[in-house]
Every structure is written in C-alpha cells, then in structure tokens.
C-alpha atoms as a PDB file:
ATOM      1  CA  UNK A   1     -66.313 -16.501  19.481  1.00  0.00           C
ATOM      2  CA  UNK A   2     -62.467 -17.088  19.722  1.00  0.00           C
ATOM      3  CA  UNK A   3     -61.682 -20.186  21.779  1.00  0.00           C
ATOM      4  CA  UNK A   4     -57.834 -19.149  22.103  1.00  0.00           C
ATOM      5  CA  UNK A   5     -55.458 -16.436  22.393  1.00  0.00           C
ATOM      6  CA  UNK A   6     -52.330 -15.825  19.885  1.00  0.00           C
ATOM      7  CA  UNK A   7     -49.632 -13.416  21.400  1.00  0.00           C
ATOM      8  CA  UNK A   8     -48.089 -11.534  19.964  1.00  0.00           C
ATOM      9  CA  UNK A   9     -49.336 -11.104  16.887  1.00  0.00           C
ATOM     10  CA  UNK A  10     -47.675  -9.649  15.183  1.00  0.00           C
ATOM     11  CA  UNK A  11     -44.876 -12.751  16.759  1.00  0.00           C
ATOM     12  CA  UNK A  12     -41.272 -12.846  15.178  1.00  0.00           C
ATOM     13  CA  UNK A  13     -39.879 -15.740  16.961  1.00  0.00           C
ATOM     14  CA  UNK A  14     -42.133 -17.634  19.049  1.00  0.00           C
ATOM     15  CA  UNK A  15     -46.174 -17.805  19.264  1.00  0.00           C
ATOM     16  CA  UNK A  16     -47.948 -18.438  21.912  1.00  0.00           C
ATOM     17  CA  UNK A  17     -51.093 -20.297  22.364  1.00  0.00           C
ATOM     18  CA  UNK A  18     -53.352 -19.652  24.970  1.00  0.00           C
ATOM     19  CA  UNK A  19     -56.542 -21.595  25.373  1.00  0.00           C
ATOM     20  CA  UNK A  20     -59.885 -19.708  26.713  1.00  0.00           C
ATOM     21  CA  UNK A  21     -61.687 -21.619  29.893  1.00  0.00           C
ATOM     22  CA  UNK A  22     -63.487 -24.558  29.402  1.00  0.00           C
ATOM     23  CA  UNK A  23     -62.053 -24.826  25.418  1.00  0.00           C
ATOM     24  CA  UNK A  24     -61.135 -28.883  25.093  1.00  0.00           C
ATOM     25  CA  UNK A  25     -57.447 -29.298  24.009  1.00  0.00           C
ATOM     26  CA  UNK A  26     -57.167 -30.024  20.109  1.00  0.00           C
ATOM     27  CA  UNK A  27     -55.605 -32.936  19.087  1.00  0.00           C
ATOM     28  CA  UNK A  28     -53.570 -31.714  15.947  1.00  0.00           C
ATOM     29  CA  UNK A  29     -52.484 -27.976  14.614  1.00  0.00           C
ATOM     30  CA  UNK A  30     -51.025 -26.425  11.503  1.00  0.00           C
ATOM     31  CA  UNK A  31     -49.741 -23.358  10.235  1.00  0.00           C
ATOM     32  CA  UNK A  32     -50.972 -23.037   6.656  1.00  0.00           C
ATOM     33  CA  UNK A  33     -50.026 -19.788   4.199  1.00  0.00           C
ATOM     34  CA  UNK A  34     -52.316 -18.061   2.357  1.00  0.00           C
ATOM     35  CA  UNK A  35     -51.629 -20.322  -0.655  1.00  0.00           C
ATOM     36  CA  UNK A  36     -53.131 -23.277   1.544  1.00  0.00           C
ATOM     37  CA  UNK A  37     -50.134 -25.224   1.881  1.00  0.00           C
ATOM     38  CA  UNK A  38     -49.095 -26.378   5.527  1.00  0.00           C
ATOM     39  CA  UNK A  39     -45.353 -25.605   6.611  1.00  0.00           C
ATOM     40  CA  UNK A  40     -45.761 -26.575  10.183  1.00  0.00           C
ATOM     41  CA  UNK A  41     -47.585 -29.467  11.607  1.00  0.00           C
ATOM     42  CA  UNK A  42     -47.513 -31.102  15.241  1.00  0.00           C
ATOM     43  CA  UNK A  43     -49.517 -31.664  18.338  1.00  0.00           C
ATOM     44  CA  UNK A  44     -50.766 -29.127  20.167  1.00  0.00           C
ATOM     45  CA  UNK A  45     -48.519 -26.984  21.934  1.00  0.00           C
ATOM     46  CA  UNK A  46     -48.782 -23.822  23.932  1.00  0.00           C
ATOM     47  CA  UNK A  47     -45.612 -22.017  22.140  1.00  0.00           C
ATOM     48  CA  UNK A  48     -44.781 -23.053  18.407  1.00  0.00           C
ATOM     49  CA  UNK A  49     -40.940 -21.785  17.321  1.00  0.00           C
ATOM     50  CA  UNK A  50     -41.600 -19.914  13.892  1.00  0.00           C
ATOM     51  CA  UNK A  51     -37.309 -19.968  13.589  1.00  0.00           C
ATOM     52  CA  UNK A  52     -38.316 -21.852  10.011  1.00  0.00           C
ATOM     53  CA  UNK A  53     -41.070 -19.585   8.858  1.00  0.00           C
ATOM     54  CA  UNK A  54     -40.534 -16.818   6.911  1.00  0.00           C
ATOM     55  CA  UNK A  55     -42.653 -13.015   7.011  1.00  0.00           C
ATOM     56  CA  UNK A  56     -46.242 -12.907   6.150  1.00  0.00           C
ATOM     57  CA  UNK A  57     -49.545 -14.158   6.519  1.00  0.00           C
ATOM     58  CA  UNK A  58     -50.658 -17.093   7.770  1.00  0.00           C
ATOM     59  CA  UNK A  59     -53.629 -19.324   9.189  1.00  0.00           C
ATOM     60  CA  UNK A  60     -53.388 -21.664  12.688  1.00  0.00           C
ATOM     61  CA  UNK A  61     -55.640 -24.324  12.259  1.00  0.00           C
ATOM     62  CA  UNK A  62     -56.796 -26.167  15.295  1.00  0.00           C
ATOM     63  CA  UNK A  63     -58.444 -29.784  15.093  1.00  0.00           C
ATOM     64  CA  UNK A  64     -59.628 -32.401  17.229  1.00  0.00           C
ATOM     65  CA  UNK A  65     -59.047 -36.544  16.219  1.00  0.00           C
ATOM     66  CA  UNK A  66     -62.389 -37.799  15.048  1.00  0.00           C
ATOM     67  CA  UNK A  67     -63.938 -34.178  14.609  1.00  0.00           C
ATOM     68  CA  UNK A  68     -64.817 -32.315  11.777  1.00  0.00           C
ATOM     69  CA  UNK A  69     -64.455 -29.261  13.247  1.00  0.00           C
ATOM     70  CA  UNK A  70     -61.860 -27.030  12.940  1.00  0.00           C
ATOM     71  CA  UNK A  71     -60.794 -23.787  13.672  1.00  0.00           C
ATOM     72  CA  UNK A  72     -58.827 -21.157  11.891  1.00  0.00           C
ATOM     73  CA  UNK A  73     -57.162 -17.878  12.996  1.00  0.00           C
ATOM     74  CA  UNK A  74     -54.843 -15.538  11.293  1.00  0.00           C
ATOM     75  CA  UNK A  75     -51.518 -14.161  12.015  1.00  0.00           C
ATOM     76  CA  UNK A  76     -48.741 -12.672  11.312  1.00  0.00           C
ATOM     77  CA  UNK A  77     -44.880 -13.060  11.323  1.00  0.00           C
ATOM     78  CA  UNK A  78     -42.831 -10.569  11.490  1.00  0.00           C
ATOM     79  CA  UNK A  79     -38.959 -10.628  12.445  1.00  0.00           C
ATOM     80  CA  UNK A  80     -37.142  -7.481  12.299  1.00  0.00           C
END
C-alpha cells in the first residue's frame, strides 16, 4: 500500500509529493539512483526541484527520525 502520491511521473522539472490521509509526515527524504548513491537530500517537502538531476531512474526514499522504516518508490525524470 502506497502512503504517497508522485506526479508526474514521468516529472521533468519539478515533483510533487502528495501524502495519502492519515500517512505521518517523514522526517528526512532522498533521491537515490539506481547505483545507490543519493544526489538529493533534505527535509520533507511537498515539491522537490529536479533542475540538478539528470534523465533516468531513480528511487524517493522516505524516513522518519528514530524509525527504521523506510519507504521507497520509483520514478522517473525526464526533460525534453
């Protein structure tokens, strides 16, 4: 079950986040690439600029301070 919404996907400029009803607020996100390496990191935000991140694949990783959890979802930048 998805706990939040990425639009679009695939984005080009700007991603949005949107969190489902009732989800808590993480702390902490990342984008990571498909070779595991972060190139963005900040708090959570409901639109992330992707000016600075090139085409492809990658993985938004959601995670709450003092939680082991985390949560993963892919997408996709494409700028045309």
């Amino acid at each position: 079950a998805s706990i939040l919404e990425l639009y679009p996907n695939p984005a080009s400029s700007i991603l949005n986040l949107k969190l489902k009803p009732g989800a808590e607020a993480p702390d902490q996100l990342a984008i990571i690439n498909t070779l595991g390496q972060v190139v963005l990191q900040s708090a959570f935000s409901e639109s992330l600029d992707l000016s600075g991140i090139a085409d492809g694949v990658y993985y938004l990783q959601l995670r709450k301070e003092n939680s082991k959890e985390l949560y993963l979802q892919k997408f996709i930048v494409h700028k045309p």
